[in-house]
PDB file of N, CA and C in Angstrom:
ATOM      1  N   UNK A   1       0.823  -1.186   0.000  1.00  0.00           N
ATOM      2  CA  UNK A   1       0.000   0.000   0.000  1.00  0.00           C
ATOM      3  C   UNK A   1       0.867   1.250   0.000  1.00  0.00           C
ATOM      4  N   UNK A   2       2.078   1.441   0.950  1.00  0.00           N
ATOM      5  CA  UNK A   2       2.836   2.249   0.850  1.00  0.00           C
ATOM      6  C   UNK A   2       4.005   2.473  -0.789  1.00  0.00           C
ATOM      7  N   UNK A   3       4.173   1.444  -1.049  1.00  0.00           N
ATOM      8  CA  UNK A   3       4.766   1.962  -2.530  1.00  0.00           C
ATOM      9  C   UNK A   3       3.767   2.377  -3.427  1.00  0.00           C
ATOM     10  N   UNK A   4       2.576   1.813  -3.207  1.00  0.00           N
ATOM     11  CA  UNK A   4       1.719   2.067  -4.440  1.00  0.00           C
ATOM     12  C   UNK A   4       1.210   3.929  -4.185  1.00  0.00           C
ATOM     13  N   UNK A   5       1.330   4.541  -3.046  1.00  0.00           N
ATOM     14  CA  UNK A   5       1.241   5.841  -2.683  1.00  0.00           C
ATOM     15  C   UNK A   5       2.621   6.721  -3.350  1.00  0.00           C
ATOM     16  N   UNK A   6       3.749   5.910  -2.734  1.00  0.00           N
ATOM     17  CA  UNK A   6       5.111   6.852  -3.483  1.00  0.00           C
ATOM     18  C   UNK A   6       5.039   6.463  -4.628  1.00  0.00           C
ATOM     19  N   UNK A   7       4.706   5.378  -5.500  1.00  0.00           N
ATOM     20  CA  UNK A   7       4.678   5.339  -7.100  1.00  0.00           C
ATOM     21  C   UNK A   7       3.383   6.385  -7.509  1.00  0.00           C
ATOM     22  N   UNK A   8       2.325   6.711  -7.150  1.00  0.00           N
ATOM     23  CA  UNK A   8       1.818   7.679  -7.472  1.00  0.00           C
ATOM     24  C   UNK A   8       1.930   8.781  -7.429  1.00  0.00           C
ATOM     25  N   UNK A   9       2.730   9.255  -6.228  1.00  0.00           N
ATOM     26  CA  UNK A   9       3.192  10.937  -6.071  1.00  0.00           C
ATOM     27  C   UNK A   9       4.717  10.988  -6.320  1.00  0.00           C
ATOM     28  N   UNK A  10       5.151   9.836  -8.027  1.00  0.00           N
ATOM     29  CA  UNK A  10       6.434  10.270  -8.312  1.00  0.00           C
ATOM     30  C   UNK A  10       6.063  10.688  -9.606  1.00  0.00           C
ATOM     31  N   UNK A  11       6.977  10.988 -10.652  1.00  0.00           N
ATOM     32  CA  UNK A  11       7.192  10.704 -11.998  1.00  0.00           C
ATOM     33  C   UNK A  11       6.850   8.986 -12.752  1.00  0.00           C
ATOM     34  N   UNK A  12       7.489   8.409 -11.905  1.00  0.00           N
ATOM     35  CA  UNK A  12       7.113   7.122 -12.483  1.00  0.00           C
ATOM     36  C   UNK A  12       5.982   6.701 -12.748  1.00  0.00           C
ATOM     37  N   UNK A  13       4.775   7.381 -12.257  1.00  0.00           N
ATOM     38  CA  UNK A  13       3.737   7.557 -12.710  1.00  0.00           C
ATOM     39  C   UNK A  13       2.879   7.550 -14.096  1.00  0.00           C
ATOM     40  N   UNK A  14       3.418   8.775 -14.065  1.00  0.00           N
ATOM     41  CA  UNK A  14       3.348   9.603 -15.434  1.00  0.00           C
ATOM     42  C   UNK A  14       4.283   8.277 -16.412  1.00  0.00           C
ATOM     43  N   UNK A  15       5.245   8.221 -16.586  1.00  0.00           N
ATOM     44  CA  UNK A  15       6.189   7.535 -17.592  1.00  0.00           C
ATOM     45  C   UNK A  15       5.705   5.869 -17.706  1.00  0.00           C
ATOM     46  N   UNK A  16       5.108   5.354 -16.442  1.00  0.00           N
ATOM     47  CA  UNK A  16       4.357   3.941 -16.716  1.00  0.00           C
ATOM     48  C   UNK A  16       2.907   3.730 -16.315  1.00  0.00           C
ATOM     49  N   UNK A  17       1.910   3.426 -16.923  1.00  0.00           N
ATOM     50  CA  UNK A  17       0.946   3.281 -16.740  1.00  0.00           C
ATOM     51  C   UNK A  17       0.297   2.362 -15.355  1.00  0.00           C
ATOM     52  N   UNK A  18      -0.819   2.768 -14.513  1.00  0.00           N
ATOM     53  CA  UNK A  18      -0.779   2.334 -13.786  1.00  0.00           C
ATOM     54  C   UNK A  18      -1.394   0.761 -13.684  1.00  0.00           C
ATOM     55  N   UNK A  19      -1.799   0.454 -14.985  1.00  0.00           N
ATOM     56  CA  UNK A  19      -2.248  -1.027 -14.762  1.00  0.00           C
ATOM     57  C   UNK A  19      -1.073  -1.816 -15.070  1.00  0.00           C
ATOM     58  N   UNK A  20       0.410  -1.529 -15.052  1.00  0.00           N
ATOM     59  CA  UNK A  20       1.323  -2.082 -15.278  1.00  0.00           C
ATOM     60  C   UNK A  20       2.424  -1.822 -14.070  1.00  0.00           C
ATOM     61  N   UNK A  21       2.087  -0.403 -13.374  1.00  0.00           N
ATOM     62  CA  UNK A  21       3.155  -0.104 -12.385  1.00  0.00           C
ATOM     63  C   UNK A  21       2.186  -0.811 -10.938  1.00  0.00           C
ATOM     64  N   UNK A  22       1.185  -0.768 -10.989  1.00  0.00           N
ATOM     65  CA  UNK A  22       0.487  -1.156  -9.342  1.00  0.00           C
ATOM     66  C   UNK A  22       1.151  -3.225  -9.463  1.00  0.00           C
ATOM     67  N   UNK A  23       0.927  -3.761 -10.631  1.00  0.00           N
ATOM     68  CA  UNK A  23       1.000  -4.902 -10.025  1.00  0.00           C
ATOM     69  C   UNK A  23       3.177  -5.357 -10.098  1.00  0.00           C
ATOM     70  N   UNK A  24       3.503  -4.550 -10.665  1.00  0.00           N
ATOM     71  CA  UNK A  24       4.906  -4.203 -10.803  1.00  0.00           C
ATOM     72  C   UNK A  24       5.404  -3.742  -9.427  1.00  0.00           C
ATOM     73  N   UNK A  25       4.155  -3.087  -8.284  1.00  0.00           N
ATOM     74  CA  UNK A  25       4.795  -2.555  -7.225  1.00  0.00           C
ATOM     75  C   UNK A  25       4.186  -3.535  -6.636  1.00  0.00           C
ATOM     76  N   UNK A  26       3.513  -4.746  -6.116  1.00  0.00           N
ATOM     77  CA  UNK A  26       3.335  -5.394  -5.528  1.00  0.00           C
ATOM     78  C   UNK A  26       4.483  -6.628  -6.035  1.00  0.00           C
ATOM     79  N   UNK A  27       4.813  -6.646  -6.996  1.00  0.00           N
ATOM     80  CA  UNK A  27       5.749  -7.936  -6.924  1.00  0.00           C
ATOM     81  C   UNK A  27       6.956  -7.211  -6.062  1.00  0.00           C
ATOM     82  N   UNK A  28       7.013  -6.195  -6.303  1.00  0.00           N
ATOM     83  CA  UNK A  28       8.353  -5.416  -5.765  1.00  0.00           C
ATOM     84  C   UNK A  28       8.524  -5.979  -4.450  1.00  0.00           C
ATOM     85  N   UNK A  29       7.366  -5.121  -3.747  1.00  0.00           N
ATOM     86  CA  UNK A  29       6.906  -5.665  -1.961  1.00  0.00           C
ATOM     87  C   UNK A  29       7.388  -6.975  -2.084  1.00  0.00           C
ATOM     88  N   UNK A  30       6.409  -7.424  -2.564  1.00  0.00           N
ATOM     89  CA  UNK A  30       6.433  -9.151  -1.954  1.00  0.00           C
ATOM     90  C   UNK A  30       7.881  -9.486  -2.336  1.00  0.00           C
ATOM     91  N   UNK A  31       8.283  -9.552  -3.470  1.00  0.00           N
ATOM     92  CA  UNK A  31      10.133  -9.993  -3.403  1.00  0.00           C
ATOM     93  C   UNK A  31      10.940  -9.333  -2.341  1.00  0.00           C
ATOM     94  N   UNK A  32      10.917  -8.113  -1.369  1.00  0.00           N
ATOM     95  CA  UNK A  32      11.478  -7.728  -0.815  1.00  0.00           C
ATOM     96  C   UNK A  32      11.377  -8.348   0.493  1.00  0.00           C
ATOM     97  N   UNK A  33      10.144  -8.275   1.104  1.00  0.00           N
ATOM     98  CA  UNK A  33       9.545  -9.521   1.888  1.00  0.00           C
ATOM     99  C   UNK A  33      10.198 -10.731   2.051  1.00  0.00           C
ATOM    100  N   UNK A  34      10.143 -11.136   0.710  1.00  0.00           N
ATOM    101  CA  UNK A  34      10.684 -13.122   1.008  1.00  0.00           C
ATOM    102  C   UNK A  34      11.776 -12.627   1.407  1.00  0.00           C
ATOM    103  N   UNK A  35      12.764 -11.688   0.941  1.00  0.00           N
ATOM    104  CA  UNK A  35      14.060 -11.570   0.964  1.00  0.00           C
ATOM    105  C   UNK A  35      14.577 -11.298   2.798  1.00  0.00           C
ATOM    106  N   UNK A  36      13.988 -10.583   2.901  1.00  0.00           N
ATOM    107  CA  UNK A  36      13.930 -10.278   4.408  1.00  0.00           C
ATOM    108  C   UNK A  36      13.376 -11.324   5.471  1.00  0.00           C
ATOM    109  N   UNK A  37      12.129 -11.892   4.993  1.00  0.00           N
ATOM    110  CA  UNK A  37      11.982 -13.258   5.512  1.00  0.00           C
ATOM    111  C   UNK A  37      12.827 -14.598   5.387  1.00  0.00           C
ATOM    112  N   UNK A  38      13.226 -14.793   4.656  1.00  0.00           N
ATOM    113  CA  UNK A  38      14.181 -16.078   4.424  1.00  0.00           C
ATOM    114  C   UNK A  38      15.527 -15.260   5.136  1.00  0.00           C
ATOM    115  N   UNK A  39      16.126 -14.337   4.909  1.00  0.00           N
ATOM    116  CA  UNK A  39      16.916 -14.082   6.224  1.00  0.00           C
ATOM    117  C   UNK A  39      16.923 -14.284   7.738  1.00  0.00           C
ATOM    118  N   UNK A  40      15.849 -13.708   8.085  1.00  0.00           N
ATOM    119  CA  UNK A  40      15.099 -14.736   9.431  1.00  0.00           C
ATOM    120  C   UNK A  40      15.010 -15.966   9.664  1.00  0.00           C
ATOM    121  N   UNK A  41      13.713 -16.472   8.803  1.00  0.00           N
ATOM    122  CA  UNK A  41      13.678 -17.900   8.558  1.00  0.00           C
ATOM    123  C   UNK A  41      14.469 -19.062   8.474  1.00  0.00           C
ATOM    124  N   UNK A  42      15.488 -18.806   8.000  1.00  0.00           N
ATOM    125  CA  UNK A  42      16.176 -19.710   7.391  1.00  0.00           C
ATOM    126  C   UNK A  42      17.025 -20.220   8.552  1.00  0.00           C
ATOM    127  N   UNK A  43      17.992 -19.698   9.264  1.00  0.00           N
ATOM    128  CA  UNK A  43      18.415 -19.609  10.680  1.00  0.00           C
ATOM    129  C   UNK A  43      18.104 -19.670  11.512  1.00  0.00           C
ATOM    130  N   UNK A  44      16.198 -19.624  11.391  1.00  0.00           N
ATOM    131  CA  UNK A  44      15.868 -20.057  13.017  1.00  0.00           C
ATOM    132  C   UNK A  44      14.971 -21.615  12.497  1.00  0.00           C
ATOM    133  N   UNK A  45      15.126 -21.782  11.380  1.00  0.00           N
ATOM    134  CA  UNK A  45      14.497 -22.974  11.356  1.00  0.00           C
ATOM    135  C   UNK A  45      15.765 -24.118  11.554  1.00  0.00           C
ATOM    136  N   UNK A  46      16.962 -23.884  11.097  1.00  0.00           N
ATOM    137  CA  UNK A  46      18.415 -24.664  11.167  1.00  0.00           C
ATOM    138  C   UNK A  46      18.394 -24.578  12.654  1.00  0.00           C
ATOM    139  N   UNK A  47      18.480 -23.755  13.878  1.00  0.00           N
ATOM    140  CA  UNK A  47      18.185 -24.339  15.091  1.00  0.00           C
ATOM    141  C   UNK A  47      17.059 -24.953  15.673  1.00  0.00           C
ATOM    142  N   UNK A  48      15.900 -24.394  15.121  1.00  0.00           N
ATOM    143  CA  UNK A  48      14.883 -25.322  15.370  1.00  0.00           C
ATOM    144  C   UNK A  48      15.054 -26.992  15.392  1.00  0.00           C
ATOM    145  N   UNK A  49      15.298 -27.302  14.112  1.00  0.00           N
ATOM    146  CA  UNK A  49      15.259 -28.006  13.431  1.00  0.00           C
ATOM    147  C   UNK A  49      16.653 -29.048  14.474  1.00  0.00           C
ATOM    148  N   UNK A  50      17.583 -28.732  14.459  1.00  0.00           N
ATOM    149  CA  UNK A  50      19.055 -28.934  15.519  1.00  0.00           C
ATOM    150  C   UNK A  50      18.208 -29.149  16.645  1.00  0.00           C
ATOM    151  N   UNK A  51      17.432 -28.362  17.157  1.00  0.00           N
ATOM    152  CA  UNK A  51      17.008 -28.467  18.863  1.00  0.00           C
ATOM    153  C   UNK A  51      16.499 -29.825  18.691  1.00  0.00           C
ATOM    154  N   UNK A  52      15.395 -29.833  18.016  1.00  0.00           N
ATOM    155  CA  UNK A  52      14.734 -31.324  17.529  1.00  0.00           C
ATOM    156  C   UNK A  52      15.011 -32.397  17.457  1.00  0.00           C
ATOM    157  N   UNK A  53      16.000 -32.544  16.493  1.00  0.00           N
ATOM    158  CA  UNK A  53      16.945 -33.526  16.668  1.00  0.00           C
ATOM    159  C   UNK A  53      17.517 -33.910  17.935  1.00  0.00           C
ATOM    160  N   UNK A  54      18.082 -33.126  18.741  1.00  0.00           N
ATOM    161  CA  UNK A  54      18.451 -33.325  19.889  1.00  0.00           C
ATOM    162  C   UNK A  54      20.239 -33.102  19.797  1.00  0.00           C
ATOM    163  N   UNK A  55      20.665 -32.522  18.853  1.00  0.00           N
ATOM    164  CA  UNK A  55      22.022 -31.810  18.406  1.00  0.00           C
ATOM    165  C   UNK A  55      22.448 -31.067  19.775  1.00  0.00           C
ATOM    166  N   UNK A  56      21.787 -30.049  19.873  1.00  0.00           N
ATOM    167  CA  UNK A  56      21.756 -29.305  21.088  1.00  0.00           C
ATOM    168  C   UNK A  56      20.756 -29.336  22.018  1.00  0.00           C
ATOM    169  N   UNK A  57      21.184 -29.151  23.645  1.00  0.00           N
ATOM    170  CA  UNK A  57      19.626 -29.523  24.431  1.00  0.00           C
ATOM    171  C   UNK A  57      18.577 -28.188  24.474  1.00  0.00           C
ATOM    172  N   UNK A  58      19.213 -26.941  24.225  1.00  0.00           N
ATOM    173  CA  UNK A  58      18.214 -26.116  24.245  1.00  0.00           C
ATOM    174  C   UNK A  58      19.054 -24.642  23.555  1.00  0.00           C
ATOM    175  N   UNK A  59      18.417 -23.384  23.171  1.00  0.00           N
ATOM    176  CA  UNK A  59      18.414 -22.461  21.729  1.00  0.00           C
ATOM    177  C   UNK A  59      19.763 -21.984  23.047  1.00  0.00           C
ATOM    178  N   UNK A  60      20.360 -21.380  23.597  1.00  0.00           N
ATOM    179  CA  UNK A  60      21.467 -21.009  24.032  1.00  0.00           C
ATOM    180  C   UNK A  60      22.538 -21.564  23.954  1.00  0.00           C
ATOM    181  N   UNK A  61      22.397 -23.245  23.937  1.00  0.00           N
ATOM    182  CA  UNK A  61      23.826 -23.853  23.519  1.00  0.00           C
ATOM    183  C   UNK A  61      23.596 -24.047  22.301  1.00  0.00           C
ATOM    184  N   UNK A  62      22.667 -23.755  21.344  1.00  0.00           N
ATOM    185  CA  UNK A  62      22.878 -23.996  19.929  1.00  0.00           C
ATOM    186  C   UNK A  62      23.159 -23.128  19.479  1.00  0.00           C
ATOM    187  N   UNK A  63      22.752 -21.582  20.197  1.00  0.00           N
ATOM    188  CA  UNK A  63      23.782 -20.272  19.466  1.00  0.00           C
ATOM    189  C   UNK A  63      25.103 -20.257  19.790  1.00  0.00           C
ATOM    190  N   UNK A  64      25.347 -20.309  21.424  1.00  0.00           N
ATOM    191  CA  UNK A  64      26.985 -20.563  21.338  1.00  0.00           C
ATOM    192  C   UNK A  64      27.721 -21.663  20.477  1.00  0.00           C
ATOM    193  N   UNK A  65      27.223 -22.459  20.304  1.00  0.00           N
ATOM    194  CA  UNK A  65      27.907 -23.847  19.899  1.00  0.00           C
ATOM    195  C   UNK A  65      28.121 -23.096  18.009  1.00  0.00           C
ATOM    196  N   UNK A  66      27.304 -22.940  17.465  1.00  0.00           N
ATOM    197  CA  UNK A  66      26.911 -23.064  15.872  1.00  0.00           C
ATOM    198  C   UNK A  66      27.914 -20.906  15.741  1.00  0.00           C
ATOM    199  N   UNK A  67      27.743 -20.238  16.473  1.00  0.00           N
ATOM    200  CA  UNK A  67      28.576 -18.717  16.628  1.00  0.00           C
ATOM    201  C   UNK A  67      30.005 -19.738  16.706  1.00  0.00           C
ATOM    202  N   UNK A  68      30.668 -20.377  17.398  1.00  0.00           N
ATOM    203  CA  UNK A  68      32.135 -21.125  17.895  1.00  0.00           C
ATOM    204  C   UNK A  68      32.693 -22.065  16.367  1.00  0.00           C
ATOM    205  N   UNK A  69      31.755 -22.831  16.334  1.00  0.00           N
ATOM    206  CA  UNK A  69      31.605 -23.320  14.990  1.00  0.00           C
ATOM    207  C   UNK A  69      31.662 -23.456  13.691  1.00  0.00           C
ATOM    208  N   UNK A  70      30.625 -22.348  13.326  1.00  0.00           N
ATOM    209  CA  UNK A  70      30.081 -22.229  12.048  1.00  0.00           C
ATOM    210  C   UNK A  70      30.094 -20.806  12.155  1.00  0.00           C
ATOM    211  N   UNK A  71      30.140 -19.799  12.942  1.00  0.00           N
ATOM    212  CA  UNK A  71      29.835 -18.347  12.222  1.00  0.00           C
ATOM    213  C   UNK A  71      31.234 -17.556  11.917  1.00  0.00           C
ATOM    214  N   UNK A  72      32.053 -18.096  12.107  1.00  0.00           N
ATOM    215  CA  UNK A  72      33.309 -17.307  11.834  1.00  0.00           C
ATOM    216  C   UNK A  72      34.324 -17.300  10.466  1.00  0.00           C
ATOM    217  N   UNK A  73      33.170 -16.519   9.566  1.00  0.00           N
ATOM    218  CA  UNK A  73      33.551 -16.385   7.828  1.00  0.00           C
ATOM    219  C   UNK A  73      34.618 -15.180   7.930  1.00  0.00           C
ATOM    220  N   UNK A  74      35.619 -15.456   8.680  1.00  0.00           N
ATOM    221  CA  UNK A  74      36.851 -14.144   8.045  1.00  0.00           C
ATOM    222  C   UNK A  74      37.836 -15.324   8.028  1.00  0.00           C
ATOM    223  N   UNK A  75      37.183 -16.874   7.714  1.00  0.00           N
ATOM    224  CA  UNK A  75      38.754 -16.969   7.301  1.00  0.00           C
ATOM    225  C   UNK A  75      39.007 -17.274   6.153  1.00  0.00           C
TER     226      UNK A  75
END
């Protein structure tokens, strides 16, 4: 709802028609969305998923353990 307000009070307006820019600004949203969701998601379902199993006994030793582990990409 909010892009479809700034795509109307821009230029882009004017230069694309709106039965082509409204559903052009909802794919926008929603791709930005997953993108931001699967950032979340994705990492709390890999401990979820670990707790379950029984990998780790509970979400504090699976962040220390998997941070000691697995999060240290500078090398």
């Amino acid at each position: 709802m909010h892009l479809s307000r700034v795509a109307q009070n821009s230029t882009l307006l004017q230069r694309v028609p709106s039965r082509v820019l409204n559903p052009a600004m909802d794919f926008l949203s929603s791709s930005i969305s997953t993108f931001i969701c699967s950032i979340i998601s994705t990492p709390q379902m890999v401990l979820t998923d670990r707790i379950m199993a029984g990998v780790y006994e509970h979400f504090l030793q699976a962040i220390c353990w998997i941070y000691k582990t697995e999060g240290n990409w500078t090398n």
